[in-house]
C-alpha atoms as a PDB file:
ATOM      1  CA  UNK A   1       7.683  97.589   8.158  1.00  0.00           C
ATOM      2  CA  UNK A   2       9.290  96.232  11.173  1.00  0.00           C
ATOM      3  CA  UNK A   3      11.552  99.023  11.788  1.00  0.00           C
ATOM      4  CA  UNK A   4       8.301 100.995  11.819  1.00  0.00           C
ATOM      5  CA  UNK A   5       6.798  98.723  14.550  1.00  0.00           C
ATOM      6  CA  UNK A   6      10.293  98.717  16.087  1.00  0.00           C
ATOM      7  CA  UNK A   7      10.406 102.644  16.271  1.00  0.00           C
ATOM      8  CA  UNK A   8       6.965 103.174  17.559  1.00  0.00           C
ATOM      9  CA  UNK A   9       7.785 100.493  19.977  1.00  0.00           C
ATOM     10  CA  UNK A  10      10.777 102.438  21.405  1.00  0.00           C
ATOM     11  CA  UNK A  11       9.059 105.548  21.134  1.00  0.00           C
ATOM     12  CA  UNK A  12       5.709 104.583  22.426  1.00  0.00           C
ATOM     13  CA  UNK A  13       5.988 107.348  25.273  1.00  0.00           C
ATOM     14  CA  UNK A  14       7.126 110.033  23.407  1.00  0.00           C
ATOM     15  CA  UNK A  15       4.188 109.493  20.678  1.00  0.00           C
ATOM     16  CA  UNK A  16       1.616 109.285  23.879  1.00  0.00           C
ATOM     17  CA  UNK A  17       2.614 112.494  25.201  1.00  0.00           C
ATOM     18  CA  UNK A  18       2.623 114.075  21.603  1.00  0.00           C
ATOM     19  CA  UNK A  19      -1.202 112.845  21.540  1.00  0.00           C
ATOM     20  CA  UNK A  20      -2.038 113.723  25.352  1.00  0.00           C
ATOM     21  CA  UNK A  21      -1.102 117.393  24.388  1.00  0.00           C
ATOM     22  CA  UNK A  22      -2.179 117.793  20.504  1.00  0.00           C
ATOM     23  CA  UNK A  23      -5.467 115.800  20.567  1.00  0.00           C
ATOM     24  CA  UNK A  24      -6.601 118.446  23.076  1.00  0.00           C
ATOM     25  CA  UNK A  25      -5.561 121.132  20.861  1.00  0.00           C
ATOM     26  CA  UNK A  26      -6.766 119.786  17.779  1.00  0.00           C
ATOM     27  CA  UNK A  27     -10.418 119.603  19.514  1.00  0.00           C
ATOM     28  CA  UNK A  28     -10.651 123.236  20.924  1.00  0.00           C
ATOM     29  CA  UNK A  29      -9.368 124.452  17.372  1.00  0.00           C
ATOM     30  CA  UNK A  30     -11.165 122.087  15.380  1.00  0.00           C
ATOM     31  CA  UNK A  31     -13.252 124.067  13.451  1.00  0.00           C
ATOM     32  CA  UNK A  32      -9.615 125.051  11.814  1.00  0.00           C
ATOM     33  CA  UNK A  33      -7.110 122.550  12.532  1.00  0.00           C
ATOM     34  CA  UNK A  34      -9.786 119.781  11.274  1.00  0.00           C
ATOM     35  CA  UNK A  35     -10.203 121.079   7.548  1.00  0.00           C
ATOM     36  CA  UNK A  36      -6.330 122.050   7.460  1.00  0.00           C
ATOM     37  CA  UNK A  37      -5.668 118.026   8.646  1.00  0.00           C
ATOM     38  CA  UNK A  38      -7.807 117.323   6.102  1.00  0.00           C
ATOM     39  CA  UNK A  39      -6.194 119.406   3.318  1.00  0.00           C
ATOM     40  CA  UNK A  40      -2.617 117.936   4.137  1.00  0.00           C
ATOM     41  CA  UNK A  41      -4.468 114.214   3.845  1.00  0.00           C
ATOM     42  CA  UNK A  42      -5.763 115.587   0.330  1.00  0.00           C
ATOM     43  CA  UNK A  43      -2.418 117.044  -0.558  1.00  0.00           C
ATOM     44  CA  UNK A  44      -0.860 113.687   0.188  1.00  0.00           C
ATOM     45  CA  UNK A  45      -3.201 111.475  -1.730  1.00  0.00           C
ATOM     46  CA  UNK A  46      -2.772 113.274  -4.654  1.00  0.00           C
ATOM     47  CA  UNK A  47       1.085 113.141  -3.829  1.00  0.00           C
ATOM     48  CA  UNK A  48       0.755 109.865  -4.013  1.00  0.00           C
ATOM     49  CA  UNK A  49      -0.920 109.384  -6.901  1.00  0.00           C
ATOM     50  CA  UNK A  50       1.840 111.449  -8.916  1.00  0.00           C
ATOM     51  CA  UNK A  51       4.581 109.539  -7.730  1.00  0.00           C
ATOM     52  CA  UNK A  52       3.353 106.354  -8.746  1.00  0.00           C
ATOM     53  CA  UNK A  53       2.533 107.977 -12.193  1.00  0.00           C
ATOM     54  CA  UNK A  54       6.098 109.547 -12.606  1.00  0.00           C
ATOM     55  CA  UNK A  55       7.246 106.338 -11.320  1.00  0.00           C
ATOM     56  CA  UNK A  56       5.048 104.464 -14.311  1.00  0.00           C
ATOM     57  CA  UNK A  57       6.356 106.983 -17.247  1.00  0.00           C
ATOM     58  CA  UNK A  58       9.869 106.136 -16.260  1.00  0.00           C
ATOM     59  CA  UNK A  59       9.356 102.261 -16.121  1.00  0.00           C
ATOM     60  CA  UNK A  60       7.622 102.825 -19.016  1.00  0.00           C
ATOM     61  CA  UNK A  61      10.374 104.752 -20.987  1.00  0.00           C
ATOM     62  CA  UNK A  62      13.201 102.510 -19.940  1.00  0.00           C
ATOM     63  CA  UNK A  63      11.657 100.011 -21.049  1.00  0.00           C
ATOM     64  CA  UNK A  64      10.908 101.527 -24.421  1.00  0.00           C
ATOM     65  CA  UNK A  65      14.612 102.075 -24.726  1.00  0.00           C
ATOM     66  CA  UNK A  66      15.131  98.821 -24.099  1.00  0.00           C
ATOM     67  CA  UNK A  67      13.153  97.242 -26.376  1.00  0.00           C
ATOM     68  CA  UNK A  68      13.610  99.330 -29.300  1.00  0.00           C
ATOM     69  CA  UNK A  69      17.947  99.165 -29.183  1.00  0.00           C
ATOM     70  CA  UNK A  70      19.474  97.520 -32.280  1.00  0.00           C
ATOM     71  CA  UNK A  71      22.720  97.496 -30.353  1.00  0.00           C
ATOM     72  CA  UNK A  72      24.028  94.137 -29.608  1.00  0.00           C
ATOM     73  CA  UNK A  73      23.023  92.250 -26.186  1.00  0.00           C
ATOM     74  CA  UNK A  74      25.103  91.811 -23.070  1.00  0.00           C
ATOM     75  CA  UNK A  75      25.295  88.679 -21.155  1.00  0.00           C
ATOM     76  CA  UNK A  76      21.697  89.610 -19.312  1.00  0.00           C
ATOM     77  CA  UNK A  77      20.207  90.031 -22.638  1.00  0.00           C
ATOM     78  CA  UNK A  78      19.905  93.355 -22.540  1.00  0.00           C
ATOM     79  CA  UNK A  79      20.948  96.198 -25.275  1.00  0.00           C
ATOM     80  CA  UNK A  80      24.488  97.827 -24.363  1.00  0.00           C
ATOM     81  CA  UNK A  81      23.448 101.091 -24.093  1.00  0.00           C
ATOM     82  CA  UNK A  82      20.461 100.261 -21.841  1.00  0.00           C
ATOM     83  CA  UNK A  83      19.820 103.051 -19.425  1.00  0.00           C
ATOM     84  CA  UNK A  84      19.285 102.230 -15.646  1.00  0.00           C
ATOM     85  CA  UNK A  85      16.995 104.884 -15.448  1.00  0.00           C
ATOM     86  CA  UNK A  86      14.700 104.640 -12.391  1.00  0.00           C
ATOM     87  CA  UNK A  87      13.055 105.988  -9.080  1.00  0.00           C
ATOM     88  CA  UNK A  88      12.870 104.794  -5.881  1.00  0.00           C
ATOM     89  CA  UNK A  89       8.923 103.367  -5.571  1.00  0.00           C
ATOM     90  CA  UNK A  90       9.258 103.658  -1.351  1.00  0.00           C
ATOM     91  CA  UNK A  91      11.855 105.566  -0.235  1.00  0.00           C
ATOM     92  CA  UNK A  92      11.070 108.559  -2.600  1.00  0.00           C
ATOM     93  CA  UNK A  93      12.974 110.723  -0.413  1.00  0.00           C
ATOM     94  CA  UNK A  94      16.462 109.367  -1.149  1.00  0.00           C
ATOM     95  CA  UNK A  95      17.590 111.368  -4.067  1.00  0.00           C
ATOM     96  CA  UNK A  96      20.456 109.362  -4.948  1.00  0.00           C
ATOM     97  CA  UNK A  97      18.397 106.739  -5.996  1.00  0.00           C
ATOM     98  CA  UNK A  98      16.936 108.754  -8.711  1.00  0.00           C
ATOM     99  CA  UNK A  99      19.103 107.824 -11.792  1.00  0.00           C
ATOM    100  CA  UNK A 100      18.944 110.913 -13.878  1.00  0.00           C
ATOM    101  CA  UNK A 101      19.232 113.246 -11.226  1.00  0.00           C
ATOM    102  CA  UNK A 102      16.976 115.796 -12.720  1.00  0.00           C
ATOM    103  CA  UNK A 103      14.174 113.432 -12.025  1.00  0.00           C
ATOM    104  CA  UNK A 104      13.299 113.842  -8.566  1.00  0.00           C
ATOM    105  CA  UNK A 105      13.476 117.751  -9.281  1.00  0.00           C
ATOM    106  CA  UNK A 106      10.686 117.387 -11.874  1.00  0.00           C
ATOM    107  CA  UNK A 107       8.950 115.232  -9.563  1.00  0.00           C
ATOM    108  CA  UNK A 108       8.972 118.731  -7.115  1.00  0.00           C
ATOM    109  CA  UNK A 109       7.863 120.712  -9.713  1.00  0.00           C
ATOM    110  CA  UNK A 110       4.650 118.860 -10.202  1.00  0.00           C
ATOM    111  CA  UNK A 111       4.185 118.432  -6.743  1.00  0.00           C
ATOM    112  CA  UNK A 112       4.183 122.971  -6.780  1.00  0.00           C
ATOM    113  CA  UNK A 113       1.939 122.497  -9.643  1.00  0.00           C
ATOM    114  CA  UNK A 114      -0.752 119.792  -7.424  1.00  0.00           C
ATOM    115  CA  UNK A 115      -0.391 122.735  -5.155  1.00  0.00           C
ATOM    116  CA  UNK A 116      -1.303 125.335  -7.496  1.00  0.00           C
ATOM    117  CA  UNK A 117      -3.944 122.897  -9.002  1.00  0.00           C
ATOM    118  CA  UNK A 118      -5.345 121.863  -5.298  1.00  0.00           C
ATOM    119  CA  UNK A 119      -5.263 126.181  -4.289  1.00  0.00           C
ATOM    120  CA  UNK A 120      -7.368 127.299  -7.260  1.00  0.00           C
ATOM    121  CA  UNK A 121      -9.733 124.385  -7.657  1.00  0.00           C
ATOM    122  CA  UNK A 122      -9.934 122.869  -4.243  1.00  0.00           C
ATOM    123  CA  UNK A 123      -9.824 125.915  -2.033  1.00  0.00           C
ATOM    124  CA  UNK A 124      -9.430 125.114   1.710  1.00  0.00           C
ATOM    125  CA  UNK A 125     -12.332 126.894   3.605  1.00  0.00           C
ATOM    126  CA  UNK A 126     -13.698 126.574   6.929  1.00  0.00           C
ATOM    127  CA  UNK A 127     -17.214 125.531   7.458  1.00  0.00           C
ATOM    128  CA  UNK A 128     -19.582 127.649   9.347  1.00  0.00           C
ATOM    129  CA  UNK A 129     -22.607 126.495  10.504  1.00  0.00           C
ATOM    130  CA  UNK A 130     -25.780 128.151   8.499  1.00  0.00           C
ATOM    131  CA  UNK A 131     -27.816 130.628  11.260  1.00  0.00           C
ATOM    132  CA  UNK A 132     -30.931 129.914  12.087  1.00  0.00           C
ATOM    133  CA  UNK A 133     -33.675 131.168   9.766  1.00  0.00           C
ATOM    134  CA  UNK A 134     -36.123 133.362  10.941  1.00  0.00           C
ATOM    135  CA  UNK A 135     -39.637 133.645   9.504  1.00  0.00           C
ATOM    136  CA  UNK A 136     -40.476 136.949   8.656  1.00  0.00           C
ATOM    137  CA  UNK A 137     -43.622 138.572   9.329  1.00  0.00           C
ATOM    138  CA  UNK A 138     -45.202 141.170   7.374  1.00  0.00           C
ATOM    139  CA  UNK A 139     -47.661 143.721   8.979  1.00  0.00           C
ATOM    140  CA  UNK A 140     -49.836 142.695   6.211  1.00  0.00           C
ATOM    141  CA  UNK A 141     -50.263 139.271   4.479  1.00  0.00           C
ATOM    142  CA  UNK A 142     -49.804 140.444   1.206  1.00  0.00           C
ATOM    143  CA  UNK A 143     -45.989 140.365   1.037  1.00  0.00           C
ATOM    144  CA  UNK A 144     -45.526 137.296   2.408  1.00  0.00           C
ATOM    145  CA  UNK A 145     -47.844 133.948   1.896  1.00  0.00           C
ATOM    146  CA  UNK A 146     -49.370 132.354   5.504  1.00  0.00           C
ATOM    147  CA  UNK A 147     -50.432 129.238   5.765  1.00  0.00           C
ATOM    148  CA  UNK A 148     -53.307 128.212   4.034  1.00  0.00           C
ATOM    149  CA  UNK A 149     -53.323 131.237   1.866  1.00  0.00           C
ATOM    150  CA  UNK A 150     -54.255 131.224  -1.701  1.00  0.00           C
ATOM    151  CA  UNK A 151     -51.638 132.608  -4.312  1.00  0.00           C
ATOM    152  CA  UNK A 152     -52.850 132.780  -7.739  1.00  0.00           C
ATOM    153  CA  UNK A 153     -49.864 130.974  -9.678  1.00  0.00           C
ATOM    154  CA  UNK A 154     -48.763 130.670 -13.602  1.00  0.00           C
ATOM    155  CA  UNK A 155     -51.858 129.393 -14.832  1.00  0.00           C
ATOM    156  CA  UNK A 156     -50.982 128.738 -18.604  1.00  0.00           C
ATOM    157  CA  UNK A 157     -49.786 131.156 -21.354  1.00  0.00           C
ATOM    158  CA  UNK A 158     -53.204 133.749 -21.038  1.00  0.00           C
ATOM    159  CA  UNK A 159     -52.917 137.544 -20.986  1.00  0.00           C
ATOM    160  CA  UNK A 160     -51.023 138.530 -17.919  1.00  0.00           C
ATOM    161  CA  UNK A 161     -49.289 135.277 -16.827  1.00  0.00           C
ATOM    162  CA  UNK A 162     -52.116 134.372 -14.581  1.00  0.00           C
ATOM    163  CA  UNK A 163     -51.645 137.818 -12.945  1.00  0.00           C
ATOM    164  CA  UNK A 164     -55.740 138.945 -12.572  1.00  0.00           C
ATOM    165  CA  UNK A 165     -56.432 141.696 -10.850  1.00  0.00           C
ATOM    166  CA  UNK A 166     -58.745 142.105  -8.241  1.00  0.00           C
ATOM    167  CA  UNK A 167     -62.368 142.565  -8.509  1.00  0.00           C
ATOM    168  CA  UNK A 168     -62.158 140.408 -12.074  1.00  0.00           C
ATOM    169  CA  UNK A 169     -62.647 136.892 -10.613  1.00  0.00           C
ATOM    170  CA  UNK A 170     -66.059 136.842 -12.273  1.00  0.00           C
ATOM    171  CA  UNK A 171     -68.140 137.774  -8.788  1.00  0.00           C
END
């Protein structure tokens, strides 16, 4: 974390120029940039949370190896054909800390397959704003109800649905 703070520090006036020009941008195109940002924040959540469950399965299954070896125990009490199977928790994008090496390619495969997942059931769309409704007006009232306006409704299960013509109103 300090080499974070460290590198902002140094590069304080290269990150306030970056913002001086793309905050701009980012508000004159927000009604795409915003839900693309927003997308990319998704993506990398769910990133995230795959990691952290590949990185759990492999814990898991080392440890599982471990535990169930009838082989006899080394000096750190552990099984001589122990595998140091593991991934990096942090720095995920060092692949040579991946032990079998085919891990962090799997670990790229699901992260095409969150893609896939995020494209077909999380589509990225831009929102419009809804037009302003209009009222329409009929020439006469019959099409459309006005205001105070009586509408014979469903009135039960009788002949017709509650549908009476006019003229049978008992006048």
């Amino acid at each position: 974390m300090d080499e974070l703070i460290a590198h902002v520090q140094e590069n304080a006036v290269l990150y306030g120029v970056g913002a001086a020009f793309t905050l701009p941008l980012i508000y004159v195109t927000r009604k795409y940039s915003v839900p693309a940002i927003l997308y990319t924040v998704e993506y990398t959540i769910y990133a995230c949370i795959m990691h952290l469950v590949v990185w759990i399965i492999v814990g898991a299954t080392r440890w599982f190896k471990e535990s169930s070896s009838m082989k006899a125990l080394r000096e750190d009490g552990k099984p001589i054909d122990t595998p140091e199977w593991g991934t990096p928790l942090i720095n995920f994008w060092d692949t040579d800390a991946y032990d079998p090496e085919v891990i962090w390619k799997v670990e790229v495969g699901f992260l095409v397959v969150v893609m896939l997942l995020m494209w077909r059931y999380r589509p990225m769309k831009i929102q419009r704003r809804a037009k302003r409704q209009m009222q329409e007006y009929a020439s006469s009232g019959s099409k459309r109800g006005k205001a105070g306006s009586y509408k014979a409704g469903g009135r039960g299960k009788g002949r017709g649905g509650g549908k009476i013509p006019r003229g049978t109103r008992g006048r």
